[in-house]
N, C-alpha and C. Protein backbone atom coordinates (compact mmCIF):
# COMPACT_ATOMS: atom_id res chain seq x y z
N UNK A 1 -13.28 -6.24 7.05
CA UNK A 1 -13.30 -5.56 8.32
C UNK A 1 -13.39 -4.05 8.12
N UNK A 2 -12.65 -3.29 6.88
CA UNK A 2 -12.83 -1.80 6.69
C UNK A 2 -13.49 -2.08 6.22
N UNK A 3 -14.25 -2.14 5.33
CA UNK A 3 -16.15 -2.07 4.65
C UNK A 3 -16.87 -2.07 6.04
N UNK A 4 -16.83 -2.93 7.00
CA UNK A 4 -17.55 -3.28 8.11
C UNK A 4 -17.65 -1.87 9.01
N UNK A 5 -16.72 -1.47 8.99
CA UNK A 5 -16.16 -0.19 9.60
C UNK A 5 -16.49 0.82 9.38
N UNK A 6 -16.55 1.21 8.11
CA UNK A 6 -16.84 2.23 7.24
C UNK A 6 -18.53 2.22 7.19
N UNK A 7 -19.28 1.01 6.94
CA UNK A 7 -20.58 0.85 7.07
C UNK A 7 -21.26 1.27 8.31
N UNK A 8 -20.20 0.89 9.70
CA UNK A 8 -20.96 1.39 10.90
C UNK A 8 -20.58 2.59 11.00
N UNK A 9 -19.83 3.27 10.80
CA UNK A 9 -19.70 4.91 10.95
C UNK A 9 -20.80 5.40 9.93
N UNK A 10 -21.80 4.96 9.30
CA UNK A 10 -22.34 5.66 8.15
C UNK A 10 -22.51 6.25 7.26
N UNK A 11 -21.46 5.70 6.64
CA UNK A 11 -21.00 5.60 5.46
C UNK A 11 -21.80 5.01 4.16
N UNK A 12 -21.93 5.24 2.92
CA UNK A 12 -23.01 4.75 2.08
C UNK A 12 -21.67 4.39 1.03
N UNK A 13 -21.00 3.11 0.37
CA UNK A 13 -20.63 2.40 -0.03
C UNK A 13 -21.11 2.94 -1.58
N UNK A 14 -20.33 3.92 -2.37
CA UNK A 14 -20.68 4.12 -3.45
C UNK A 14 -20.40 3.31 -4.79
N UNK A 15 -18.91 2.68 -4.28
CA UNK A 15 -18.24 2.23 -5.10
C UNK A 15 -16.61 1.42 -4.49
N UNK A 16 -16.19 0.57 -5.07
CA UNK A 16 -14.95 -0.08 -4.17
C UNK A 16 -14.31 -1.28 -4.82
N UNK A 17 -12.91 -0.71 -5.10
CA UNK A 17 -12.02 -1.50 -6.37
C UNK A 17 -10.72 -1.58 -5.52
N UNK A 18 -10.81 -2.58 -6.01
CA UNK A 18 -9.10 -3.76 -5.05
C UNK A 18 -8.79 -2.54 -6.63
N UNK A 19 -7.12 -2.40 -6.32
CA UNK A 19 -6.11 -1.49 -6.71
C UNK A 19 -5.21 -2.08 -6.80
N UNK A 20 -4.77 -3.39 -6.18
CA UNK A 20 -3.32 -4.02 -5.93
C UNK A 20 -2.35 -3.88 -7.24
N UNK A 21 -2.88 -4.38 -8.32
CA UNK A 21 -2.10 -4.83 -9.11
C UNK A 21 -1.64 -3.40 -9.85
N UNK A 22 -2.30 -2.46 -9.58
CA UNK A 22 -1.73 -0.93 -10.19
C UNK A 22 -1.02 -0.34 -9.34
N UNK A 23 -1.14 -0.82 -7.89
CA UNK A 23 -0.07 -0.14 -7.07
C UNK A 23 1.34 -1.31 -7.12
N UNK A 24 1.09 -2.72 -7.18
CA UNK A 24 2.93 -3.10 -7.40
C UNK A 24 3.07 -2.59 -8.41
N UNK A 25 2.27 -2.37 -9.88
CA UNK A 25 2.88 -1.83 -11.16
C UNK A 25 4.02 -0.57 -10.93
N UNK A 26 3.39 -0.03 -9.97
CA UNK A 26 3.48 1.47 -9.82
C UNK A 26 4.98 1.07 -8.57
N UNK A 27 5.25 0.57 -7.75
CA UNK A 27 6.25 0.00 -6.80
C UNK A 27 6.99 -0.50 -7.51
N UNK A 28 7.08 -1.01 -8.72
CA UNK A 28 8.46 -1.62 -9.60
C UNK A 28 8.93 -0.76 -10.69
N UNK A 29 7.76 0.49 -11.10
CA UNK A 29 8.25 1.87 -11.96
C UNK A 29 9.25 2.70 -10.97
N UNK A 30 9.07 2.58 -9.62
CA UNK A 30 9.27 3.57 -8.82
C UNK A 30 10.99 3.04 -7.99
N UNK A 31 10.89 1.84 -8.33
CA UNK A 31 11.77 0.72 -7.61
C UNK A 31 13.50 1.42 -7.44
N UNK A 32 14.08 1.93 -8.47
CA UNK A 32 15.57 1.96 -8.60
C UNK A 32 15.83 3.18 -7.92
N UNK A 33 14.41 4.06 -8.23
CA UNK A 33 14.43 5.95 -7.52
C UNK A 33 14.67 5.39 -5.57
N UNK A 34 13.46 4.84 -5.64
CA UNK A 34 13.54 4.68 -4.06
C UNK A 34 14.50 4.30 -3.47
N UNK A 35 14.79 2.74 -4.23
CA UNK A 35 16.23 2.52 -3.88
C UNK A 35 17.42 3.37 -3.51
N UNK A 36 17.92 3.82 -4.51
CA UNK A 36 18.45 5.17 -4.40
C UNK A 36 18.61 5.85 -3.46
N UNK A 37 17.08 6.59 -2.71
CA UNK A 37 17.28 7.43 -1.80
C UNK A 37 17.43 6.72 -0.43
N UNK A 38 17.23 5.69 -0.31
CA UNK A 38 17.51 5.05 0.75
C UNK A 38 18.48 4.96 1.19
N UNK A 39 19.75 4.45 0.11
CA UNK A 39 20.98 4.35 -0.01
C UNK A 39 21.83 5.70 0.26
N UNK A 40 21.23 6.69 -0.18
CA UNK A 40 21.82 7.95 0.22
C UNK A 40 21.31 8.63 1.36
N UNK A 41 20.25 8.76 1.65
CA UNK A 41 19.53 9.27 3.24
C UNK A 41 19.60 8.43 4.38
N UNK A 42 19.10 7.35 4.34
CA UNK A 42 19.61 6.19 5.39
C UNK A 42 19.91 5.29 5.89
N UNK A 43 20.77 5.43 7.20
CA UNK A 43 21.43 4.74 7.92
C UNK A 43 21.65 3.47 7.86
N UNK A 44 22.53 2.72 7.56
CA UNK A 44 22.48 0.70 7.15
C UNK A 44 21.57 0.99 8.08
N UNK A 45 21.88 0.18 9.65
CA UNK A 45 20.83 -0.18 10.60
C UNK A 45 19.43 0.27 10.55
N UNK A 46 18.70 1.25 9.52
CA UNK A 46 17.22 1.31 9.21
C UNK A 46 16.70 0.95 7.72
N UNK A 47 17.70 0.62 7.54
CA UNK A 47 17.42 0.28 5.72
C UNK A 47 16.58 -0.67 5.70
N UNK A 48 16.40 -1.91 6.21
CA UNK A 48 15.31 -2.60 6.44
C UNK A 48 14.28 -2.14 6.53
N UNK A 49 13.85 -1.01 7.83
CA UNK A 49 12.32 -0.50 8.27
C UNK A 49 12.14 0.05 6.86
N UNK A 50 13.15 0.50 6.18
CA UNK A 50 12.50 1.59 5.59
C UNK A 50 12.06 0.57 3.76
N UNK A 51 13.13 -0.44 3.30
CA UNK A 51 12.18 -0.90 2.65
C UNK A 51 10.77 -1.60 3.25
N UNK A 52 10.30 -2.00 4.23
CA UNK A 52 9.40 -2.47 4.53
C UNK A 52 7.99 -1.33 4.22
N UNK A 53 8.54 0.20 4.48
CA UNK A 53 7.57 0.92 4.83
C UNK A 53 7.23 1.52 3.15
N UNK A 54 8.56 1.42 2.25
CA UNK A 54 8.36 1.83 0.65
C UNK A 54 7.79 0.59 0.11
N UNK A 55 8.16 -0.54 0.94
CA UNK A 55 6.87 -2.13 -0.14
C UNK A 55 8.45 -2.06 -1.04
N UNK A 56 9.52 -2.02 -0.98
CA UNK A 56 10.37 -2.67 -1.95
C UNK A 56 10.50 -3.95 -2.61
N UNK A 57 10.61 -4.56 -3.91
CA UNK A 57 10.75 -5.57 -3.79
C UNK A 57 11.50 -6.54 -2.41
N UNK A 58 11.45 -7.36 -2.52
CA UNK A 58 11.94 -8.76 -1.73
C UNK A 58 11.22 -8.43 -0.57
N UNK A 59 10.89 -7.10 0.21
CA UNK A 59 10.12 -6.93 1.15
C UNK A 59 9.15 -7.58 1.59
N UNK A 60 8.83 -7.61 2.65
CA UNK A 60 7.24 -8.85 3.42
C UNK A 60 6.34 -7.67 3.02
N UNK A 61 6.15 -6.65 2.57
CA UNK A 61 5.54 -5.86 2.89
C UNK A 61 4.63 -5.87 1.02
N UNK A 62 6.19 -6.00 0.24
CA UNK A 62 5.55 -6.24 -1.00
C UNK A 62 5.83 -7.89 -1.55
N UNK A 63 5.94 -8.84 -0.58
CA UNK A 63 5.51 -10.20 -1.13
C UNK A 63 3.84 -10.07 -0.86
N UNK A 64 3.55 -9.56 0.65
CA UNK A 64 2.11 -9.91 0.85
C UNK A 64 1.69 -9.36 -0.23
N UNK A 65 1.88 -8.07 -0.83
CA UNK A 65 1.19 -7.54 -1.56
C UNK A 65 0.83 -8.04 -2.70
N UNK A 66 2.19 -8.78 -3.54
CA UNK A 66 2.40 -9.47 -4.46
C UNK A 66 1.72 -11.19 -4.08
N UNK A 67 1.10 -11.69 -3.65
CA UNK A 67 0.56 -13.25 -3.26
C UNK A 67 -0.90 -12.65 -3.00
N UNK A 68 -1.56 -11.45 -2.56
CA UNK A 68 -3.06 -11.07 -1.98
C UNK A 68 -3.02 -11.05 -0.60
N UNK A 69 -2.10 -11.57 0.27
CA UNK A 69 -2.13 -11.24 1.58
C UNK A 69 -2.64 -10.23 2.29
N UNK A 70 -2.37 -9.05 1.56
CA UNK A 70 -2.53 -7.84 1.64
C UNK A 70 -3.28 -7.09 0.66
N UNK A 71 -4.34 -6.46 0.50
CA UNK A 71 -4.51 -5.66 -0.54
C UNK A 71 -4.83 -3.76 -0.59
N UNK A 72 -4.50 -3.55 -1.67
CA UNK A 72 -5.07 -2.34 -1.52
C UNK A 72 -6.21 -2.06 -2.37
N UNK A 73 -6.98 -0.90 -1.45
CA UNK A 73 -8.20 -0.82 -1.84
C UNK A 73 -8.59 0.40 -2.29
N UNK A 74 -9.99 1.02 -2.98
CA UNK A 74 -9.82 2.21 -3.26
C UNK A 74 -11.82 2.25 -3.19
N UNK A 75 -12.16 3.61 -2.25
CA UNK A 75 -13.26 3.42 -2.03
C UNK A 75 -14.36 4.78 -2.18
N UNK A 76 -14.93 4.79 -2.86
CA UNK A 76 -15.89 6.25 -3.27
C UNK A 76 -17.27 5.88 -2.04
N UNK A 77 -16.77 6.97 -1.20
CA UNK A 77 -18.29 6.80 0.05
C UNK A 77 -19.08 8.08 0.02
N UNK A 78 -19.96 7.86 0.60
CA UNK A 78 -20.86 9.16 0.73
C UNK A 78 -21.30 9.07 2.32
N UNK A 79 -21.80 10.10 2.72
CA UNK A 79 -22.12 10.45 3.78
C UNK A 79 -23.04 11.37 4.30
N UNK A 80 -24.30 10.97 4.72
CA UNK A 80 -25.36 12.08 4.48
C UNK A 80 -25.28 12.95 6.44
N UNK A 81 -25.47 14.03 5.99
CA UNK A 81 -24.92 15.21 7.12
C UNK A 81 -26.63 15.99 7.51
C-alpha cells in the first residue's frame, strides 16, 4: 500500500529493503536503557502506551514486528521536479 502510494505521488522507486530484522536487533541492544527511562520518567498508568510506542519486548508492537506482521522498510526514491 506505501509503494502504491509513493508510486502515485511520483515517485521513481530507486531502491527498497525490508529492515526488520536490524531494527529488533537494534530494540533488544537498546532494551534495558529504555526500560530504564520509562521507569524513571513515567507514570505506572502510561507505562504501557509507552512500551507500545518504544516496540519493547513482550509488546504487540514488537511481537508484530518480531512474527512479520509488521515490517519496517527502508526506501531510496527519486523525484523528477
Amino acid at each position: 500500500m506505501l509503494r502504491k502510494q509513493l508510486l502515485n505521488a511520483g515517485f521513481s522507486m530507486l531502491k527498497e529493503e525490508c529492515i526488520t530484522a536490524n531494527v529488533l536487533k537494534a530494540l533488544d541492544l537498546d532494551q534495558e536503557r529504555k526500560s530504564q527511562l520509562i521507569k524513571q520518567k513515567v507514570p505506572i498508568l502510561l507505562r504501557n502506551v509507552f512500551y507500545y510506542f518504544a516496540a519493547m519486548q513482550g509488546s504487540e508492537m514488537y511481537q508484530s514486528l518480531s512474527t512479520g506482521k509488521v515490517d519496517y522498510r527502508c526506501f531510496a526514491l527519486s523525484k523528477s521536479v
